[in-house]
N, C-alpha and C. Protein backbone atom coordinates (compact mmCIF):
# COMPACT_ATOMS: atom_id res chain seq x y z
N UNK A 1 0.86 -1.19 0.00
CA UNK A 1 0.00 0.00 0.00
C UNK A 1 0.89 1.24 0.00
N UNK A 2 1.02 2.14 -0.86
CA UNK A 2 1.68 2.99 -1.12
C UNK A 2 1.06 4.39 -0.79
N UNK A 3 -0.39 4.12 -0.06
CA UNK A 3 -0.60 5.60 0.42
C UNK A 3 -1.13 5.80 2.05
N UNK A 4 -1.39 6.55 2.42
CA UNK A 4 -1.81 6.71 4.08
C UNK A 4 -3.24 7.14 4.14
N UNK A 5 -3.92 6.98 5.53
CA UNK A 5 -5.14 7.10 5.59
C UNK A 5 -5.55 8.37 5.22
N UNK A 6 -4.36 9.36 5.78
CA UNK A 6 -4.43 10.86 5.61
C UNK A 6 -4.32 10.98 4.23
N UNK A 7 -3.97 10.21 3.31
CA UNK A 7 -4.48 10.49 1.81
C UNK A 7 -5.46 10.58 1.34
N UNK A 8 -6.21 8.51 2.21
CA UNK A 8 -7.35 8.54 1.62
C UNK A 8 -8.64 9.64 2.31
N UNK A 9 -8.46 10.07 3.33
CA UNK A 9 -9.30 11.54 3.92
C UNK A 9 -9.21 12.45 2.87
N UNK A 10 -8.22 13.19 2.38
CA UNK A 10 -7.75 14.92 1.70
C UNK A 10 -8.67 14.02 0.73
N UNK A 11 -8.63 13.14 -0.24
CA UNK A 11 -9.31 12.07 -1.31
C UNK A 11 -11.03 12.18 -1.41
N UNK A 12 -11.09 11.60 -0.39
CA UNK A 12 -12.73 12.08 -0.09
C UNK A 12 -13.18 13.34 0.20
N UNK A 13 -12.53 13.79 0.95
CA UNK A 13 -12.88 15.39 1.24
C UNK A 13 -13.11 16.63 -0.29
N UNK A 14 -12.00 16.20 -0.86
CA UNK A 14 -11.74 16.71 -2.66
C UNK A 14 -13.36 16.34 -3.31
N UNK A 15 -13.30 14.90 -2.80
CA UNK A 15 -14.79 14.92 -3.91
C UNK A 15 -15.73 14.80 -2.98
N UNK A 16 -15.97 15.94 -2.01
CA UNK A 16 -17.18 16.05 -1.47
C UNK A 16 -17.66 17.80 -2.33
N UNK A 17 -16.25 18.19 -2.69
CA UNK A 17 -16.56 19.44 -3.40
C UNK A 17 -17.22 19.13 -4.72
N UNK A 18 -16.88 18.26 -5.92
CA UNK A 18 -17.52 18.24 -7.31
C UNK A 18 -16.43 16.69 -7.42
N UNK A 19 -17.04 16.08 -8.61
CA UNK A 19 -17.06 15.00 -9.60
C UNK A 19 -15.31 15.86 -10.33
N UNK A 20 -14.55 14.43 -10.27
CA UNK A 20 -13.06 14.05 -10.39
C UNK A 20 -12.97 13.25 -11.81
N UNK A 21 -12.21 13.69 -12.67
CA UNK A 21 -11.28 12.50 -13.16
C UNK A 21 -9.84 12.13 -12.42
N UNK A 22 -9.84 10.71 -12.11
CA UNK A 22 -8.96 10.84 -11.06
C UNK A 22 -7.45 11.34 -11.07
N UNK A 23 -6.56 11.37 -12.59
CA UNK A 23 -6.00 12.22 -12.85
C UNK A 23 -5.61 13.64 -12.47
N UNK A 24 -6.74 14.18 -12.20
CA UNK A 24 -6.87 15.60 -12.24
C UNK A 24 -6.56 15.73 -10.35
N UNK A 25 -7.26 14.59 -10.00
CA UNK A 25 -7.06 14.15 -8.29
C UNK A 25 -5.87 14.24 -7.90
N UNK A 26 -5.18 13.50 -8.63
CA UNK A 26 -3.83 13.18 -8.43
C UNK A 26 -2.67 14.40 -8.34
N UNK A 27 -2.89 15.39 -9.78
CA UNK A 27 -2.43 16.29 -9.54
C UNK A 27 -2.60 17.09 -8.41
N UNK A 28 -4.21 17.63 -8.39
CA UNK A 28 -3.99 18.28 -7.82
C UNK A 28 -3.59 18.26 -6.07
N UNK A 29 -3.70 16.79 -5.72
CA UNK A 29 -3.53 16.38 -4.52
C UNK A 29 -1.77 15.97 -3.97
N UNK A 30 -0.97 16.16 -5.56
CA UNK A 30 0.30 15.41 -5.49
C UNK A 30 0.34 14.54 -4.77
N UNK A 31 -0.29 13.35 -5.25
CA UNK A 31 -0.29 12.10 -5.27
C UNK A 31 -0.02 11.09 -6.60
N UNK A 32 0.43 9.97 -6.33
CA UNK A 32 0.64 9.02 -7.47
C UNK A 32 -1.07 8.79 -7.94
N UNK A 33 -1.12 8.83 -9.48
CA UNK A 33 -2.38 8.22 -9.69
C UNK A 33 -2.57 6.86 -9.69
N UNK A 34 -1.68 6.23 -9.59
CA UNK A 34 -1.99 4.46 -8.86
C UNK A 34 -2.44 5.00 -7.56
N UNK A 35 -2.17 5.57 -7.06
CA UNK A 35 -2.48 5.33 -5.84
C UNK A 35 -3.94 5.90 -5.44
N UNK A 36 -4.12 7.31 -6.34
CA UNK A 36 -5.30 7.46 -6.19
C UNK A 36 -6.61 6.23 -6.73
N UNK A 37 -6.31 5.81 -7.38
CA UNK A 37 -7.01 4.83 -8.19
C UNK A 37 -7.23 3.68 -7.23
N UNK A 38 -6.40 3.38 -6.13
CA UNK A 38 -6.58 2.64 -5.37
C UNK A 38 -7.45 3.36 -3.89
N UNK A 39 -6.98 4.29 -3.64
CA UNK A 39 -8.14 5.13 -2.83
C UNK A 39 -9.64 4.92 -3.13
N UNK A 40 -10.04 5.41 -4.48
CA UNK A 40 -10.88 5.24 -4.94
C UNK A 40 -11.67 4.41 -5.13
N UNK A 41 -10.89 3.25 -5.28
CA UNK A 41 -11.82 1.63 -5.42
C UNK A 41 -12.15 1.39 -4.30
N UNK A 42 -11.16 1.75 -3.22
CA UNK A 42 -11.58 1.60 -1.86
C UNK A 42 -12.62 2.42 -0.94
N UNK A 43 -12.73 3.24 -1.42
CA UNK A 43 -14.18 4.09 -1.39
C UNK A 43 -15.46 3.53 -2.00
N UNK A 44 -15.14 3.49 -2.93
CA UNK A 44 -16.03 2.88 -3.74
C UNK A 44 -16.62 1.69 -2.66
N UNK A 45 -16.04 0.67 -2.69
CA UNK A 45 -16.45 -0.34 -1.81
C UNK A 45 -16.35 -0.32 -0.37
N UNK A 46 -16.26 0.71 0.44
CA UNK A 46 -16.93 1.28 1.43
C UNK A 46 -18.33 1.97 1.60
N UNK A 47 -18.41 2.35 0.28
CA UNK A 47 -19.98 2.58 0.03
C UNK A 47 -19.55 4.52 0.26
N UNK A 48 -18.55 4.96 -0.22
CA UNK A 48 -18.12 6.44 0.44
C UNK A 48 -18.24 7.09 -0.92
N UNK A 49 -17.81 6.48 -2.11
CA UNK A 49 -17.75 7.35 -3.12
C UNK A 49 -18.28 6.48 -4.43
N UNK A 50 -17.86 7.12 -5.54
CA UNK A 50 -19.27 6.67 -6.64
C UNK A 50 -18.85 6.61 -7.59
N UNK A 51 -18.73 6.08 -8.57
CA UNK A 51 -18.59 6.77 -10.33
C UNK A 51 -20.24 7.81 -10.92
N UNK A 52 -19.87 8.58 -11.81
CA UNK A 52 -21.05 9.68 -12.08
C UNK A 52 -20.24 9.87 -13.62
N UNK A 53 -20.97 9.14 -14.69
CA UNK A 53 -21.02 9.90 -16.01
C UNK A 53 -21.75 11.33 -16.41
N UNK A 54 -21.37 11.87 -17.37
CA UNK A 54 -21.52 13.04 -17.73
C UNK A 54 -22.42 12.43 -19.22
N UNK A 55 -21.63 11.32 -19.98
CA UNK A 55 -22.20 10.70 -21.27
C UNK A 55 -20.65 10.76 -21.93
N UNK A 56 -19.73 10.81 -21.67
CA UNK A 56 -18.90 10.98 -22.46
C UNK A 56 -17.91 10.92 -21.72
N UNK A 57 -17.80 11.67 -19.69
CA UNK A 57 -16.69 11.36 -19.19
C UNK A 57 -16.89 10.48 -18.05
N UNK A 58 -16.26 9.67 -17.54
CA UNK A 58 -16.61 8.93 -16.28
C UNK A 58 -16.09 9.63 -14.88
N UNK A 59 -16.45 10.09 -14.17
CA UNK A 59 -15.66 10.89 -12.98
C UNK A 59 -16.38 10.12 -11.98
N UNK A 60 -15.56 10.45 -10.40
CA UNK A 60 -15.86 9.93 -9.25
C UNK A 60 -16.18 11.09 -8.93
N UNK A 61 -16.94 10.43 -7.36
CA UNK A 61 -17.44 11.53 -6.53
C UNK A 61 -17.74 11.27 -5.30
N UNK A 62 -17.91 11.83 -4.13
CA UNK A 62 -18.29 11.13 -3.15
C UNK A 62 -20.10 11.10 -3.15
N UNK A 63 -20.71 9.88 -2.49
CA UNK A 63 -22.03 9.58 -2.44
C UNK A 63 -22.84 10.55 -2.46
N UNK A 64 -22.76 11.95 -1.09
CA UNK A 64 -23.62 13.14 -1.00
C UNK A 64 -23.20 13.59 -2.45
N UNK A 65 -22.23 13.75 -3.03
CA UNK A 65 -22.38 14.90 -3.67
C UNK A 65 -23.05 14.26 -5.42
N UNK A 66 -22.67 12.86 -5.19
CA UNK A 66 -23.75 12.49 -5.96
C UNK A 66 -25.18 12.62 -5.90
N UNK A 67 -25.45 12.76 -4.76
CA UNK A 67 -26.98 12.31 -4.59
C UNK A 67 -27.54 14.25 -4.47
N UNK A 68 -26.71 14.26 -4.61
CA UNK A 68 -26.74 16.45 -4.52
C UNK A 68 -27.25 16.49 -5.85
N UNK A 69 -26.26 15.88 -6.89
CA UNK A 69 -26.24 16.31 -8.46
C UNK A 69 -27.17 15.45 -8.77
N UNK A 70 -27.78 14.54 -8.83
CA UNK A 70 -28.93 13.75 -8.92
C UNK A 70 -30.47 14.43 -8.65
N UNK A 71 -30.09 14.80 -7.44
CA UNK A 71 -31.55 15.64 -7.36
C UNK A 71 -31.89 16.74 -7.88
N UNK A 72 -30.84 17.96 -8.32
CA UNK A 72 -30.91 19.01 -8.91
C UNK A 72 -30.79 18.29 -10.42
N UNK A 73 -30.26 17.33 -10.53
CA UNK A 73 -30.99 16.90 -11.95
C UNK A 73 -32.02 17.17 -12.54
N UNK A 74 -32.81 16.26 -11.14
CA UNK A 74 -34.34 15.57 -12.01
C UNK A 74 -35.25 16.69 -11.25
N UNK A 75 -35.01 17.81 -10.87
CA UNK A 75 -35.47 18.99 -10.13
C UNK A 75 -35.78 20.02 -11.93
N UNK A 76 -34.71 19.77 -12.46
CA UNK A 76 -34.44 20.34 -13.82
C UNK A 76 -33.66 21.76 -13.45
């Protein structure tokens, strides 16, 4: 395991603000993107964070802020 818990926190916290390509995570978190990628799955299957298409890009996000952009969806 090549990252710390205090990664995977700043990680989640990032996408409680808006939807990530995790790339962009990486930078801006200066972190390895393996490693973010592994954060992520691990969120994921904690039930903490999400994948959210756009139709064209795949980004993560954490759960609230999915379920934020979901409702102001179908709100129109």
């Amino acid at each position: 395991m090549g990252y710390t818990e205090e990664d995977k926190q700043k990680v989640l916290e990032k996408m409680k603000d808006k939807a990530w390509k995790t790339r962009d995570l990486a930078k801006i978190l200066k972190l390895n993107k393996r490693d973010v990628d592994k954060i992520v799955q691990e969120l994921i299957m904690e039930g903490k964070a999400d994948y959210w298409s756009s139709g064209s890009t795949t980004l993560v996000t954490s759960k609230e802020f999915l379920e934020d952009m979901e409702r102001r969806r179908s709100q129109g």
